[in-house]
Structures are given as structure tokens and as C-alpha cells.
C-alpha atoms as a PDB file:
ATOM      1  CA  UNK A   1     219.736   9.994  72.875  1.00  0.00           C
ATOM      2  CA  UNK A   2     217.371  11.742  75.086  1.00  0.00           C
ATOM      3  CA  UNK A   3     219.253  14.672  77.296  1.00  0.00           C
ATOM      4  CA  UNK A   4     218.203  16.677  79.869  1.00  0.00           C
ATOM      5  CA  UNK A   5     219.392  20.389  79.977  1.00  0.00           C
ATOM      6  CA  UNK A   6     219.297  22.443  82.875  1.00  0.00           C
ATOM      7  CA  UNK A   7     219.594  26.605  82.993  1.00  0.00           C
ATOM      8  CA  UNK A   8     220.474  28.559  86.519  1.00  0.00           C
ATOM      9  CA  UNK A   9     219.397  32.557  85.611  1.00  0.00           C
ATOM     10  CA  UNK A  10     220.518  34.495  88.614  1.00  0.00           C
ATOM     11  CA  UNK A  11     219.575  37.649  88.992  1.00  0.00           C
ATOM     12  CA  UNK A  12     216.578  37.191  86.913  1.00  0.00           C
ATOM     13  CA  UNK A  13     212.571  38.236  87.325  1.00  0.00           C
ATOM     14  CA  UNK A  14     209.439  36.025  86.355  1.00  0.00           C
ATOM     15  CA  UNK A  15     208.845  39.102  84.140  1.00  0.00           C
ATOM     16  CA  UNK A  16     211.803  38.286  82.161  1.00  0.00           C
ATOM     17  CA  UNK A  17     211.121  34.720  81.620  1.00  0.00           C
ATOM     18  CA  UNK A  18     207.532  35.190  80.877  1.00  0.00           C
ATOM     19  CA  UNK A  19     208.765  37.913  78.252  1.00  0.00           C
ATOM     20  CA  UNK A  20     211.531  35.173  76.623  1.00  0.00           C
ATOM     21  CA  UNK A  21     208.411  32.478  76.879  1.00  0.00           C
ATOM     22  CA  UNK A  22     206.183  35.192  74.783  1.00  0.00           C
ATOM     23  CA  UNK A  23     208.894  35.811  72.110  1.00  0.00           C
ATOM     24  CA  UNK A  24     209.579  32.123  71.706  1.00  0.00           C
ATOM     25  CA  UNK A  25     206.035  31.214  70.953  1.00  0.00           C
ATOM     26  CA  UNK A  26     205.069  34.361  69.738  1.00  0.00           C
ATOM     27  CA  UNK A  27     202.939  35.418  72.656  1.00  0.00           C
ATOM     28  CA  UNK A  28     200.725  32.093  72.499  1.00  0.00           C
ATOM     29  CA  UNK A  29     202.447  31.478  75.835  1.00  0.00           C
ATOM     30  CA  UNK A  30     203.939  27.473  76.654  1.00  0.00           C
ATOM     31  CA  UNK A  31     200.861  25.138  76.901  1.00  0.00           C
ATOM     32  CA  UNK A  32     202.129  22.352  75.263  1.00  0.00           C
ATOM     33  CA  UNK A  33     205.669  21.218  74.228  1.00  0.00           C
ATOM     34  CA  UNK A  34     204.146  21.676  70.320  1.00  0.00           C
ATOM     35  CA  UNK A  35     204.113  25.507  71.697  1.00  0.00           C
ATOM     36  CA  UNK A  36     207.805  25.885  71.506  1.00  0.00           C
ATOM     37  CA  UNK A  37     209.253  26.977  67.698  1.00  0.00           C
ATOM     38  CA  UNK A  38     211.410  23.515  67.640  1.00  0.00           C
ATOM     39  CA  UNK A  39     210.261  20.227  67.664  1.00  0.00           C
ATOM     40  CA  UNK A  40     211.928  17.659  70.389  1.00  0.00           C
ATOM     41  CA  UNK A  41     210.898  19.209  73.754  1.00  0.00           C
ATOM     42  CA  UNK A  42     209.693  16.313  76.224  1.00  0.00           C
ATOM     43  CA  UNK A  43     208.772  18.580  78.960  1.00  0.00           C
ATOM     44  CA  UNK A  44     209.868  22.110  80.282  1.00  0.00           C
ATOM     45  CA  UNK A  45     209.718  23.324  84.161  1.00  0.00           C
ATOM     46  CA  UNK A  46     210.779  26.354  84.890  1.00  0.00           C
ATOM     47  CA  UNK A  47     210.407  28.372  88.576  1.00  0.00           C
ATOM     48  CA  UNK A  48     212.147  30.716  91.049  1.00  0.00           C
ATOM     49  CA  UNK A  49     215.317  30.212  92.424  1.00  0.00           C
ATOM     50  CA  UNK A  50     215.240  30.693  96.496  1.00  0.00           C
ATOM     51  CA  UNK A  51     218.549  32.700  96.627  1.00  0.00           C
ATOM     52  CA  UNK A  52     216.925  35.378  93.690  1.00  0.00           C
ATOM     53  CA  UNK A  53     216.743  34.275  89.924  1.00  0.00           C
ATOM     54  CA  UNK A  54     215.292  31.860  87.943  1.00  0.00           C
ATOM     55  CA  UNK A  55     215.650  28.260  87.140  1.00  0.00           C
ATOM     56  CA  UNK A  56     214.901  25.941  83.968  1.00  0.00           C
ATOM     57  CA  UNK A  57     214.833  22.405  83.259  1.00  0.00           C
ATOM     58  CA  UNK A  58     214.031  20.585  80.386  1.00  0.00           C
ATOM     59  CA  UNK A  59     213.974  17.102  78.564  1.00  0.00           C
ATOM     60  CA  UNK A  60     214.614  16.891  74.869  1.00  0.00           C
ATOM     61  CA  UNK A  61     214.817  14.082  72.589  1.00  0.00           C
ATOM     62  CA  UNK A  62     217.879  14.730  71.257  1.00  0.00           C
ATOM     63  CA  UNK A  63     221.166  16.947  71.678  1.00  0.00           C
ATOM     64  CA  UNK A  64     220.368  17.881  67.799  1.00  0.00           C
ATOM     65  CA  UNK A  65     216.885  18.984  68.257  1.00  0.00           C
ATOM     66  CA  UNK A  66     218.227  21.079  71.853  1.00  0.00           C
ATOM     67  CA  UNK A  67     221.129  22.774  70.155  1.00  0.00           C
ATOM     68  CA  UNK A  68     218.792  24.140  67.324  1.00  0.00           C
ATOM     69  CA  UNK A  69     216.408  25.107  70.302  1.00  0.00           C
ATOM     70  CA  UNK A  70     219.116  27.238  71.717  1.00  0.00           C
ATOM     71  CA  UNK A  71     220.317  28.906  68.465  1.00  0.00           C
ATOM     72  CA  UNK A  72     216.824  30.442  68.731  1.00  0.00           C
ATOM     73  CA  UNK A  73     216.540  31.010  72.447  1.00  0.00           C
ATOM     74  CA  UNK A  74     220.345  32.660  73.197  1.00  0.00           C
ATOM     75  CA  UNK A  75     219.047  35.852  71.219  1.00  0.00           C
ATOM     76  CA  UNK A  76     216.278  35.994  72.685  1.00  0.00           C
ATOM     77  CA  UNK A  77     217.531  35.536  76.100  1.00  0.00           C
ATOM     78  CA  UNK A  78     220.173  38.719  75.617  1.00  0.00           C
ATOM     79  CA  UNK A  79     217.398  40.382  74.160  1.00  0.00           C
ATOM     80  CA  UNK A  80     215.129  40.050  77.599  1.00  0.00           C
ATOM     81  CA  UNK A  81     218.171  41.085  79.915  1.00  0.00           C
ATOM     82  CA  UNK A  82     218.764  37.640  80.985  1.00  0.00           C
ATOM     83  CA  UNK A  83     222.475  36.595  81.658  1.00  0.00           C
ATOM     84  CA  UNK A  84     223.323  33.587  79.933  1.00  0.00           C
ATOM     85  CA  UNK A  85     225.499  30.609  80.827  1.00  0.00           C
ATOM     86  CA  UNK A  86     225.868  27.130  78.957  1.00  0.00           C
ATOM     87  CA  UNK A  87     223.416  24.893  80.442  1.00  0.00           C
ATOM     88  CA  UNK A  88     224.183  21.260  82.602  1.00  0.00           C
ATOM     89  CA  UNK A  89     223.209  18.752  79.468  1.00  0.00           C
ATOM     90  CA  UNK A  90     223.022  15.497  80.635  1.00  0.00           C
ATOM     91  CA  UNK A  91     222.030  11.917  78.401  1.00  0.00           C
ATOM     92  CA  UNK A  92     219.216  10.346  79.880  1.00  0.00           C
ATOM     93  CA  UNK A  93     218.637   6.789  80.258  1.00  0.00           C
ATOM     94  CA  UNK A  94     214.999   6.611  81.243  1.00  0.00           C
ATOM     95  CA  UNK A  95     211.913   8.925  80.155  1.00  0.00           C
ATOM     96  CA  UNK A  96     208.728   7.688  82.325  1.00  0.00           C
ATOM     97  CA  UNK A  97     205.570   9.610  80.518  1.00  0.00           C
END
């Protein structure tokens, strides 16, 4: 089933996340959701949170494919400076493309 997983990164820069986004697709930056090193991303947003930090949505097709996603992004993410928490997964009913 499709889930949507949502990040909150206080205390974090664009900087950072533009550093995690290089190391996940090995500096080819995020132009497509082929650009990410798993398959199963529907679609990622990602922008500034008002009170300071950063904040990340995205769709996946699967829990599966998201939990091998984050196997590769959690070291990455301590290896940026950014302070991780377990993400709001939700199962989605609907995916309008």
C-alpha cells in the first residue's frame, strides 16, 4: 500500500539538506524520483520550516520500498549534522498523478 512519510528537521539549514540530497544521488541533485538510489518514490517536497528548520514530505509506493530508502538516508542524515526523528508514515488511499 502506498504511504506517505513525513520528516520535521528543526534546527536544520537548506545547506544541509542540499548536502544529504547530493550524497543520496551522488551529486546529480533530485530531478526526477528515478534520481533517488531506491526505487518507489512517488514524489518528494521538501522546504523551510517558518519557526527555523526544515521540512520533508514524501509519497512512496510501498512501506518496503520506504524502509530500504531510509536504511540509506539515516547515515547520511547523521553524517550532514541533521537531527533525526522517525518520520509520520501514513497508508494512503488515493494517489492523483
Amino acid at each position: 500500500m502506498t504511504i506517505i512519510a513525513t520528516f520535521e528537521f528543526p534546527d536544520t539549514t537548506r545547506d544541509q539538506y542540499e548536502e544529504a540530497v547530493d550524497r543520496l544521488t551522488g551529486g546529480a541533485g533530485l530531478n526526477a524520483p528515478s534520481d533517488w538510489p531506491v526505487r518507489g518514490l512517488v514524489v518528494h517536497v521538501a522546504g523551510p520550516i517558518p519557526e527555523g528548520g526544515w521540512h520533508v514530505t514524501d509519497v512512496w509506493e510501498s512501506r518496503e520500498a520506504f524502509e530500504h530508502f531510509a536504511a540509506v538516508l539515516m547515515p547520511i542524515l547523521q553524517e550532514v549534522g541533521i537531527p533525526t526523528a522517525p518520520p509520520l508514515i501514513r497508508e494512503v488511499q488515493y494517489v492523483v498523478r
